[in-house]
Protein backbone atom coordinates (compact mmCIF):
# COMPACT_ATOMS: atom_id res chain seq x y z
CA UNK A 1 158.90 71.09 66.53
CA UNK A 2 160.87 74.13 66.36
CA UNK A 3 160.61 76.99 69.17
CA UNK A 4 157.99 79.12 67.33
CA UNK A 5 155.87 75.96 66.83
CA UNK A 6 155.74 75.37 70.59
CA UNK A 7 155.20 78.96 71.58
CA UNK A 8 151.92 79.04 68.62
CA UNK A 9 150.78 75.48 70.64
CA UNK A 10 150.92 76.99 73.95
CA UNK A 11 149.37 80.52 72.95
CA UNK A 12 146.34 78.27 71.21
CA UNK A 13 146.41 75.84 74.23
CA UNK A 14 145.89 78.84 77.16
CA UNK A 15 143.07 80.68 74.17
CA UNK A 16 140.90 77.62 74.07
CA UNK A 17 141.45 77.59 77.91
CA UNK A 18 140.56 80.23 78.47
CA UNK A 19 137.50 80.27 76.32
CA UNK A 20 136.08 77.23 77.81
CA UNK A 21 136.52 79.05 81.63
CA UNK A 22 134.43 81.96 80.28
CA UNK A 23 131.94 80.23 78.75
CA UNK A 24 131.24 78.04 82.36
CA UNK A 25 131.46 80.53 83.85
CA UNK A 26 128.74 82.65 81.76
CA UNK A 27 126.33 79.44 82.06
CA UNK A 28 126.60 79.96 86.18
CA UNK A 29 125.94 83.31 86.14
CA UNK A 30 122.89 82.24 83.93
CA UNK A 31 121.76 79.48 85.58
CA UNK A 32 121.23 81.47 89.48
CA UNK A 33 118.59 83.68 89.73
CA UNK A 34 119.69 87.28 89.68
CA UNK A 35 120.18 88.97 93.31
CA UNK A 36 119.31 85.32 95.05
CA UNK A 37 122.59 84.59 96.35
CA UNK A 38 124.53 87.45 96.30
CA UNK A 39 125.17 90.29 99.19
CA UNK A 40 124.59 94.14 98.27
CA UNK A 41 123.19 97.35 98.92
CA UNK A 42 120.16 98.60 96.84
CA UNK A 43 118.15 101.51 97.34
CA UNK A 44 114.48 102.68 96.66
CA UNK A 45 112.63 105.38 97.20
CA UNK A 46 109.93 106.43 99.93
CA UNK A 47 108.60 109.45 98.13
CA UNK A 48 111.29 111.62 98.04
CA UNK A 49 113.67 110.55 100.64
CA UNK A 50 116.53 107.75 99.23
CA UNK A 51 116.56 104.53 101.51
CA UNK A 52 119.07 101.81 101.26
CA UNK A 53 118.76 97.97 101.76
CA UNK A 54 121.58 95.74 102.48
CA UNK A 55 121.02 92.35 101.27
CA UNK A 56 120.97 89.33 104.30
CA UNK A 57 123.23 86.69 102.00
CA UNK A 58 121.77 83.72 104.01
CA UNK A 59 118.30 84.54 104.35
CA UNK A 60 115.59 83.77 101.46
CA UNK A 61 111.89 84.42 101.53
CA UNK A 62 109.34 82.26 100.28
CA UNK A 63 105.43 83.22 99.74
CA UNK A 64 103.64 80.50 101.31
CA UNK A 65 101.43 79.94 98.43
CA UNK A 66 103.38 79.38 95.60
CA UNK A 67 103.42 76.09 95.64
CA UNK A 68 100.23 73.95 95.65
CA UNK A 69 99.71 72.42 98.85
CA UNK A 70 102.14 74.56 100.53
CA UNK A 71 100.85 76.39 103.91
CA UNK A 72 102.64 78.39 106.75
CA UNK A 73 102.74 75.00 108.96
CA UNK A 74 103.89 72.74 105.82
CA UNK A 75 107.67 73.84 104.91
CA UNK A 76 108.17 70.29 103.55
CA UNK A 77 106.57 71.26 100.22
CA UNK A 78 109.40 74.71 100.41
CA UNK A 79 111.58 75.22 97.52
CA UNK A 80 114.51 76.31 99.49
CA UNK A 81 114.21 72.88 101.37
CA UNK A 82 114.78 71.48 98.31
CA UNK A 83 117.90 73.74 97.67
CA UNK A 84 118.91 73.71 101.41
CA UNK A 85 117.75 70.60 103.65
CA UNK A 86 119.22 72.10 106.84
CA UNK A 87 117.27 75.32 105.82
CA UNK A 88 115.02 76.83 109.16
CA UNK A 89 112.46 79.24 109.17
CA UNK A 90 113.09 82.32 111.32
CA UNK A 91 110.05 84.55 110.40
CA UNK A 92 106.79 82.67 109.32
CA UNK A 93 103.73 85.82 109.25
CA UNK A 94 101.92 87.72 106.62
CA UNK A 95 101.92 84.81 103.83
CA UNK A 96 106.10 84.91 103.98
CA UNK A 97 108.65 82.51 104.95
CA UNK A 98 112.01 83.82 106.05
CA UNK A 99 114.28 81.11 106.22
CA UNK A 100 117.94 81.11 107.36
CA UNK A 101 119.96 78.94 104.88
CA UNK A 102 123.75 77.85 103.86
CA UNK A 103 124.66 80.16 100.72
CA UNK A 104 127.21 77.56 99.53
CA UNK A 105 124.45 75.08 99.72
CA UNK A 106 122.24 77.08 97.72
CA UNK A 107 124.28 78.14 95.09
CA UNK A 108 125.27 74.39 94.35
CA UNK A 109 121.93 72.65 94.31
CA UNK A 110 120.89 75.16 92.11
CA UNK A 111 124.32 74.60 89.42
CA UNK A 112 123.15 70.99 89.43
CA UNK A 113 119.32 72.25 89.21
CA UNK A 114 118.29 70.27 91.75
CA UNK A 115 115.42 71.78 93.17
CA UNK A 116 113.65 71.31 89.70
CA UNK A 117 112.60 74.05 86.98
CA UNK A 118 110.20 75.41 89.11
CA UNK A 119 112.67 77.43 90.68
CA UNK A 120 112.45 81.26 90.21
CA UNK A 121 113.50 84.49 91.43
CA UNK A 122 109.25 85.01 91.95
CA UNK A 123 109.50 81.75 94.26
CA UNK A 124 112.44 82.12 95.94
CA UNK A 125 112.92 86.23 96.95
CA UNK A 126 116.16 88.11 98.60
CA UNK A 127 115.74 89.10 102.11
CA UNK A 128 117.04 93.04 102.82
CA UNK A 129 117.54 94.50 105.58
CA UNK A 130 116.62 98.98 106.33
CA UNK A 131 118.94 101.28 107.77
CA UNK A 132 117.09 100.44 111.44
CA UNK A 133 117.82 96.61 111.07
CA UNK A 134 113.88 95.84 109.81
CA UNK A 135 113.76 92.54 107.81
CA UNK A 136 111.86 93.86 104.08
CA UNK A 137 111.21 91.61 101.42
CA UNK A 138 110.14 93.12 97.75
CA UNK A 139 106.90 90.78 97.77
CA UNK A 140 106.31 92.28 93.77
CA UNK A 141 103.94 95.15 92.09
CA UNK A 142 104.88 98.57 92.78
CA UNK A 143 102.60 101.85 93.71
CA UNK A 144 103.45 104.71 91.01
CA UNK A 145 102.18 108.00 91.83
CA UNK A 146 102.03 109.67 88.02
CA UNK A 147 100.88 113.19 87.14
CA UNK A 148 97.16 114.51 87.58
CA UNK A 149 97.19 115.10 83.92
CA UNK A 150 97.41 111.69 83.00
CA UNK A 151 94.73 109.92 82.16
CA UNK A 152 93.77 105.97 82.67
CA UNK A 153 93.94 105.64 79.05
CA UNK A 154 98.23 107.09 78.81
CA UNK A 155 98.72 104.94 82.39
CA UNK A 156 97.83 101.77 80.79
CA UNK A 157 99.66 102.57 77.82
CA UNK A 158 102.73 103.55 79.51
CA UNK A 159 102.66 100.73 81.61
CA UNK A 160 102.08 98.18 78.26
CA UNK A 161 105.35 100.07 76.57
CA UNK A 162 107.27 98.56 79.87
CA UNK A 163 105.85 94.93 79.36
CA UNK A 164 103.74 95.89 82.57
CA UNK A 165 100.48 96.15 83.43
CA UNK A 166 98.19 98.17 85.96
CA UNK A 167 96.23 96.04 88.47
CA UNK A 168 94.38 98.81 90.31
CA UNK A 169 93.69 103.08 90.80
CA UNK A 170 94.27 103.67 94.40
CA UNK A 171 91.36 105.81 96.24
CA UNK A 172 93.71 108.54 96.83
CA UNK A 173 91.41 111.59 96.00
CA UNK A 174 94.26 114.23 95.58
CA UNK A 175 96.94 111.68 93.93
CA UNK A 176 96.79 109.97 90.98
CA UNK A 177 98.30 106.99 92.17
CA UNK A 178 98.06 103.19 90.43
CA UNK A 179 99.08 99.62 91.30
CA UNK A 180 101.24 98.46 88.24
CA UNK A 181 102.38 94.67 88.04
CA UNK A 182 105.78 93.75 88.09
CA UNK A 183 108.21 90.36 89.48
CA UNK A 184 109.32 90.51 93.21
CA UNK A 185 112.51 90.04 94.34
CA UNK A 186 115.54 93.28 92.89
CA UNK A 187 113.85 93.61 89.15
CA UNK A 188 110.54 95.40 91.24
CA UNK A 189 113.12 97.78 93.14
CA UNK A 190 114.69 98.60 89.55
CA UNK A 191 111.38 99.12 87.95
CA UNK A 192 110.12 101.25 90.25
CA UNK A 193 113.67 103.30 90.79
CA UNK A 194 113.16 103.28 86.44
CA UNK A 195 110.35 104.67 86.82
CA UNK A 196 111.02 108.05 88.80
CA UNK A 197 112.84 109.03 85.63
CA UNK A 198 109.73 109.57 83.68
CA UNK A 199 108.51 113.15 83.12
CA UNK A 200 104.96 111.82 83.78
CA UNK A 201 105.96 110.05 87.13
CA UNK A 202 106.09 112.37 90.35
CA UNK A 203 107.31 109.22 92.48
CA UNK A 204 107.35 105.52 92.74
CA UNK A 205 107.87 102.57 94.96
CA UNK A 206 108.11 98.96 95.68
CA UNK A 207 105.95 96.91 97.53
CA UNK A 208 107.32 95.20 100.53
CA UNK A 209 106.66 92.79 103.52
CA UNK A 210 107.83 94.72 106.44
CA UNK A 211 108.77 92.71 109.67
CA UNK A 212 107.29 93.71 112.58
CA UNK A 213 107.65 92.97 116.52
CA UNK A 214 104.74 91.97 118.66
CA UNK A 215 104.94 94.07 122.31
C-alpha cells in the first residue's frame, strides 16, 4: 500500500468515526427529555414586565398524581425514584413533589431507559428558580389575555392552528382572558412567550406552582 492509499484509509477511517460519534450522540440528545437535565436561564412574562428563571440542575418536580396509586405520602410509586434511588423530597405541597436528585444519575438511567416508557417531560418537570430565590415549577396550561375583539369562535380557532386547545374563559369582566392547554415543563414557557407575538394577543403567561413559606 502506497502512501496515498494509507492517507485515503485513514481519511475514510476518522469519516466513519466520526459519523458514528454524531449519530450517538444525536440518539442522547433524543432520548432525554428536553430542559430535564440541563441548567439555564429562561424567561416569561408577567404582563408586561420580563422575568427570568434560572433552572435548579438537581431538582425535579413531580405531580403527585400522575401515576396511579401515587399520593403525597407514597414516593415509592415516583418516577424519579426510579431514575434516582437516593432521590429525597425537599418540598411536598400543592399536588407537587420537589425532589433533590444526582444529575449524573438521572441522565444515565434514563440513556439505558430504565425508569420505563412512561417517562415524560409532563411526568417528570424542571424546577426554576425567580430573581428572589422562589422555587416555580411550569405545572402546564397557560392564561392568554387576547383582544376584546376576538370572539370565542377566532380563540378556539387560533388555539386549534397551534395544536392547542382552550379549557376555560376566565370571569374577568374587562379582559378577555382564556385558559388554553398546553405540556408543562419549558415547551408551556415557549408557548406562551410564542404567543405575545400575535397581533390578537395583548399578553400571555405560564402557569406555575409557586413555593411559599409558612410564618
Amino acid at each position: 500500500m502506497n502512501m496515498n492509499q494509507s492517507l485515503t484509509s485513514l481519511n475514510l477511517l476518522f469519516r466513519v468515526n466520526i459519523k458514528s460519534i454524531l449519530s450517538a450522540l444525536v440518539v442522547m440528545t433524543f432520548a432525554i427529555a428536553p430542559g430535564v437535565l440541563y441548567s439555564q436561564t429562561i424567561h416569561y412574562y408577567d404582563g408586561d414586565r420580563k422575568v427570568t428563571l434560572t433552572q435548579e440542575n438537581d431538582l425535579l418536580a413531580e405531580k403527585t398524581d400522575v401515576l396511579a396509586g401515587s399520593s403525597s405520602n407514597n414516593p415509592g410509586a415516583s418516577l424519579v425514584k426510579k431514575a434516582d434511588s437516593n432521590a429525597g423530597v425537599v418540598q411536598n405541597m400543592g399536588g407537587m413533589r420537589i425532589w433533590k436528585t444526582n444529575p449524573t444519575s438521572v441522565k444515565n438511567s434514563l440513556s439505558k431507559n430504565t425508569v420505563g416508557k412512561k417517562f415524560s417531560e409532563d411526568k417528570l418537570i424542571p424546577v426554576f428558580r425567580s430573581e428572589s430565590g422562589t422555587m416555580m415549577v411550569p405545572t402546564g396550561n397557560i392564561i392568554v389575555y387576547f383582544q376584546m375583539g376576538m370572539t370565542e369562535e377566532q380563540i378556539e380557532k387560533w388555539s386549534a392552528q397551534r395544536g392547542l386547545r382552550t379549557i376555560q374563559k376566565l370571569p374577568l369582566s374587562t379582559k378577555n382572558a382564556w385558559e388554553i392547554q398546553t405540556p408543562p415543563g419549558i415547551r408551556s414557557i415557549e408557548i406562551a412567550n410564542d404567543a405575545r407575538s400575535d397581533s390578537s394577543v395583548v399578553t400571555a403567561s405560564p402557569n406555575f406552582w409557586i413555593e411559599f413559606s409558612k410564618k
